[in-house]
C-alpha atoms as a PDB file:
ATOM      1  CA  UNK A   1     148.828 150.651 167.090  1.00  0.00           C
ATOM      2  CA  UNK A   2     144.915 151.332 165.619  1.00  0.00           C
ATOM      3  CA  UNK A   3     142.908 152.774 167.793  1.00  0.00           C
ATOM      4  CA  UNK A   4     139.901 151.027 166.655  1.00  0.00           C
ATOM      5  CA  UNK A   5     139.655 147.558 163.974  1.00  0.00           C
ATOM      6  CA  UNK A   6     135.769 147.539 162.197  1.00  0.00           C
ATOM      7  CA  UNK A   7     135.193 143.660 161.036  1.00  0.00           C
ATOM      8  CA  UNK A   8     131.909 143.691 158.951  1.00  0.00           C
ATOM      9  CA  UNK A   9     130.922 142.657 155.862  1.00  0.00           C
ATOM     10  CA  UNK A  10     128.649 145.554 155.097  1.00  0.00           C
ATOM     11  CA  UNK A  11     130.892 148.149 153.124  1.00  0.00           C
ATOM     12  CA  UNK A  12     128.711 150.835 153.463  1.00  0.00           C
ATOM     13  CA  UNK A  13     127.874 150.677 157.479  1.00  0.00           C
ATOM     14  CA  UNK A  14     131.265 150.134 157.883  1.00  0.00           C
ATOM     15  CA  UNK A  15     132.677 153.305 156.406  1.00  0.00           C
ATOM     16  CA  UNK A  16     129.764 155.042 158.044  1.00  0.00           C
ATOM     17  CA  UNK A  17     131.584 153.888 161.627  1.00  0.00           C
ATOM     18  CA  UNK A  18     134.794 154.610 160.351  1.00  0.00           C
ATOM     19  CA  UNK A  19     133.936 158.258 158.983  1.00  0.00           C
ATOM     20  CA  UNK A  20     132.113 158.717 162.548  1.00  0.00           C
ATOM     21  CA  UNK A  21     135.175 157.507 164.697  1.00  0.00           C
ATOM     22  CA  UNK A  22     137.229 158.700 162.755  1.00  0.00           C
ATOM     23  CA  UNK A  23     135.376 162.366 163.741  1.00  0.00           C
ATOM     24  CA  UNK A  24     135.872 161.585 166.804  1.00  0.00           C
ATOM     25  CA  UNK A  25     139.662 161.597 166.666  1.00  0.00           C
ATOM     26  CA  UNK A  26     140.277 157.686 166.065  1.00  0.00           C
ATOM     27  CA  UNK A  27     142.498 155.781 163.822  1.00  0.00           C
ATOM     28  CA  UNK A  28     140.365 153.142 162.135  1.00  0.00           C
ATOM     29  CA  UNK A  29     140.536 150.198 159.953  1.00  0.00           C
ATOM     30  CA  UNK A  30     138.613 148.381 158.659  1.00  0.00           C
ATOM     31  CA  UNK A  31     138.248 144.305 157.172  1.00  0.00           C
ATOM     32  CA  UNK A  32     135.387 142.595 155.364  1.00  0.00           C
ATOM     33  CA  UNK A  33     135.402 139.398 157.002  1.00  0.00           C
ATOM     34  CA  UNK A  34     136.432 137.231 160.234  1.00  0.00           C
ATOM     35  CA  UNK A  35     139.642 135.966 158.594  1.00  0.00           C
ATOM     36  CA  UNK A  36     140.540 138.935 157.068  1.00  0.00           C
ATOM     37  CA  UNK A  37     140.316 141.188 160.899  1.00  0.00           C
ATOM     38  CA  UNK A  38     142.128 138.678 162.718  1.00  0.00           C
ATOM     39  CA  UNK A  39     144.853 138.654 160.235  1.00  0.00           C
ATOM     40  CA  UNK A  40     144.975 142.710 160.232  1.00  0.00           C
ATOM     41  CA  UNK A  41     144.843 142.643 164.175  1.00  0.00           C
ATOM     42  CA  UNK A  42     147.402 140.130 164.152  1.00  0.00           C
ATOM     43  CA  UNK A  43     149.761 142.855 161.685  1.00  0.00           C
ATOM     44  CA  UNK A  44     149.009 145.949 162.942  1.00  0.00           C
ATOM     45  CA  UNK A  45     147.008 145.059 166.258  1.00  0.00           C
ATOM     46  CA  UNK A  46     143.916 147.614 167.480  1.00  0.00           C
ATOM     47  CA  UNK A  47     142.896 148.639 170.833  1.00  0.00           C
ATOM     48  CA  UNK A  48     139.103 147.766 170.420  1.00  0.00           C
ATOM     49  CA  UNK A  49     137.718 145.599 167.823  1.00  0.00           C
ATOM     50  CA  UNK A  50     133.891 146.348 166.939  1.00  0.00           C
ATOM     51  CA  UNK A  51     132.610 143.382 165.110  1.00  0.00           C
ATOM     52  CA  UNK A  52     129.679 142.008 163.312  1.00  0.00           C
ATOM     53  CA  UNK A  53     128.190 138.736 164.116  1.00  0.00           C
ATOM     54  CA  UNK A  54     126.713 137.601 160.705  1.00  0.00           C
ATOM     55  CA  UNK A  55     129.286 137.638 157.789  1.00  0.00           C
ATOM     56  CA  UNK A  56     130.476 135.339 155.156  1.00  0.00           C
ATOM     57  CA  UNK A  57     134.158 133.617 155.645  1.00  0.00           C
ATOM     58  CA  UNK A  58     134.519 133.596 159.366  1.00  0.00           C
ATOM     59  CA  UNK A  59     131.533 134.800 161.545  1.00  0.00           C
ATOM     60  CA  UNK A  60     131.472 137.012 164.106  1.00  0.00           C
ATOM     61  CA  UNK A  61     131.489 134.440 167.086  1.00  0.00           C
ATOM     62  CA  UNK A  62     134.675 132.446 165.804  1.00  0.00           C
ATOM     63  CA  UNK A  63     136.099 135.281 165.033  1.00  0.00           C
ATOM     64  CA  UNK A  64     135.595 136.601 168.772  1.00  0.00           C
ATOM     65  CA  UNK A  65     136.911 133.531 170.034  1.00  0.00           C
ATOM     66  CA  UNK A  66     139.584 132.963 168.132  1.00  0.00           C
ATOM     67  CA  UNK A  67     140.896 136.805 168.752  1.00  0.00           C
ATOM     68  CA  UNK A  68     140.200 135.927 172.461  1.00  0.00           C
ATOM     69  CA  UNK A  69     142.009 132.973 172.360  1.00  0.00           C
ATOM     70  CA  UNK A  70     145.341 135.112 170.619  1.00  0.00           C
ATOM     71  CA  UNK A  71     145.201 137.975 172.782  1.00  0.00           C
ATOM     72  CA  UNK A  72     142.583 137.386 176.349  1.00  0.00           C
ATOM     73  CA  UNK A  73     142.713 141.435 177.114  1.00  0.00           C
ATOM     74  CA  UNK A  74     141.519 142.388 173.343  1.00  0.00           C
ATOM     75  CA  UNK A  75     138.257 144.793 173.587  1.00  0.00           C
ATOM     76  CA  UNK A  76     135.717 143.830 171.647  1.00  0.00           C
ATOM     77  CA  UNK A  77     131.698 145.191 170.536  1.00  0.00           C
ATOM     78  CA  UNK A  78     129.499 142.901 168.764  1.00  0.00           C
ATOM     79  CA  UNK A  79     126.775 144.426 166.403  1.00  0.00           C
ATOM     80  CA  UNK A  80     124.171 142.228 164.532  1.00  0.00           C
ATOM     81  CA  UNK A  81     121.123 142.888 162.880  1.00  0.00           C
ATOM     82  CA  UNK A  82     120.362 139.342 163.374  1.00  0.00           C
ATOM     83  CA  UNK A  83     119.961 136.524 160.675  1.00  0.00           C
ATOM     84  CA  UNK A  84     117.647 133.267 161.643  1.00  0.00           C
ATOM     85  CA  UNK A  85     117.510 134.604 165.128  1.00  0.00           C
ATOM     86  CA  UNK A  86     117.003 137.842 166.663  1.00  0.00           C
ATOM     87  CA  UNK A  87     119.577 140.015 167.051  1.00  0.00           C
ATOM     88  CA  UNK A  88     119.624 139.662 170.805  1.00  0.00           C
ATOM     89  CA  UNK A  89     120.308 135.811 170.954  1.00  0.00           C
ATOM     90  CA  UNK A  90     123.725 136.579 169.035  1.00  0.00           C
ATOM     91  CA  UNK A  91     124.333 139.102 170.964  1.00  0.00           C
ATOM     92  CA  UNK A  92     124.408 137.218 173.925  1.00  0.00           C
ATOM     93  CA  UNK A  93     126.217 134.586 172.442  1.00  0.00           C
ATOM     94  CA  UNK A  94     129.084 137.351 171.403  1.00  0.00           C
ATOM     95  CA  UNK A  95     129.142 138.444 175.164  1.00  0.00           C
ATOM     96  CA  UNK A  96     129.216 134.621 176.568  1.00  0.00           C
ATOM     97  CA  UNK A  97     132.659 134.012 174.300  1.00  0.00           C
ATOM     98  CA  UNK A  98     133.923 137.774 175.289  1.00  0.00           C
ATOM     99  CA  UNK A  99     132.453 140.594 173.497  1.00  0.00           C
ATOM    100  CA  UNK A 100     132.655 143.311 176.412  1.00  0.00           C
ATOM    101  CA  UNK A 101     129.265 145.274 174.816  1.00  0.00           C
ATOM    102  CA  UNK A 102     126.880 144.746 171.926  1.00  0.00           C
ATOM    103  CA  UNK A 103     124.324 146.625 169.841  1.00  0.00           C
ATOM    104  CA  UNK A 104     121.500 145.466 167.352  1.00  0.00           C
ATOM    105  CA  UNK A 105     121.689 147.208 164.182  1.00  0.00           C
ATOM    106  CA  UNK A 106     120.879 150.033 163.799  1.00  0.00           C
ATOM    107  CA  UNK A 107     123.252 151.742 165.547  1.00  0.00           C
ATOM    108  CA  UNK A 108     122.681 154.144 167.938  1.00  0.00           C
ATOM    109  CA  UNK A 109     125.509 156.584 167.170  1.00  0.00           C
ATOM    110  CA  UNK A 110     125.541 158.545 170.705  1.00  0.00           C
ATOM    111  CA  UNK A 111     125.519 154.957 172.770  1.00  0.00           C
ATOM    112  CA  UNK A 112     128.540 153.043 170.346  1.00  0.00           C
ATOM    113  CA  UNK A 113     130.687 156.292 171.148  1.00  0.00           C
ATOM    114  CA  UNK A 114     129.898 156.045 174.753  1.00  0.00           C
ATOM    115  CA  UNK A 115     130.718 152.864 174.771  1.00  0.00           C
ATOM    116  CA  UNK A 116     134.260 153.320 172.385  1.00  0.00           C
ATOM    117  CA  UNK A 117     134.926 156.163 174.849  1.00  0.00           C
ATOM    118  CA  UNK A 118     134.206 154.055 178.017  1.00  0.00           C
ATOM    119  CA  UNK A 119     136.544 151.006 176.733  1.00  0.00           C
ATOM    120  CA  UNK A 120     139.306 153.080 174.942  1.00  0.00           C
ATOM    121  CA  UNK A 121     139.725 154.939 178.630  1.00  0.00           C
END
């Protein structure tokens, strides 16, 4: 099993958390959209999923619910840099329907691998 499954539609953040985790001694992989994750969590499962909120195909929130739904225990981190809201008001959405921590884009690097850390323990 993956350490650690990266759903975001943003290629270029997303191999920037990959490369990073991946640093830190993780197996990552990666999808490009809501459908796409759940289907490669689903094949080759992932101990933590960090997800974006915003993305074409499936958003982040059905895509949290629906991977809560299929497996309750699954870890998950939302990220957003927000679209017609503020970042924070999806955030808080992702937590309400399961997401166990959340971060507005961008990233702070040192708090996301606290966090990965602290829920991979």
């Amino acid at each position: 099993m993956t350490d650690i499954l990266i759903i975001d539609d943003d290629a270029q953040l997303s191999a920037m958390l990959k490369q990073l985790l991946e640093r830190h001694g993780y197996s990552v992989i990666t999808a490009p959209d809501g459908n796409k994750g759940i289907n490669l969590f689903r094949e080759k499962g992932a101990r933590l999923i960090i997800t974006d909120l915003i993305m074409p195909v499936k958003e982040g929130i059905e895509t949290i619910a629906e991977l809560i739904k299929d497996s309750p225990n699954v870890k998950i981190i939302a990220i957003s840099g927000g679209g017609r809201l503020k970042p924070d008001s999806y955030l808080t959405l992702a937590e309400t329907f399961g997401a166990l921590r959340s971060f507005t884009k961008p990233i702070n690097r040192d708090e996301l691998l606290a966090a990965v850390a602290e829920l991979l323990s």
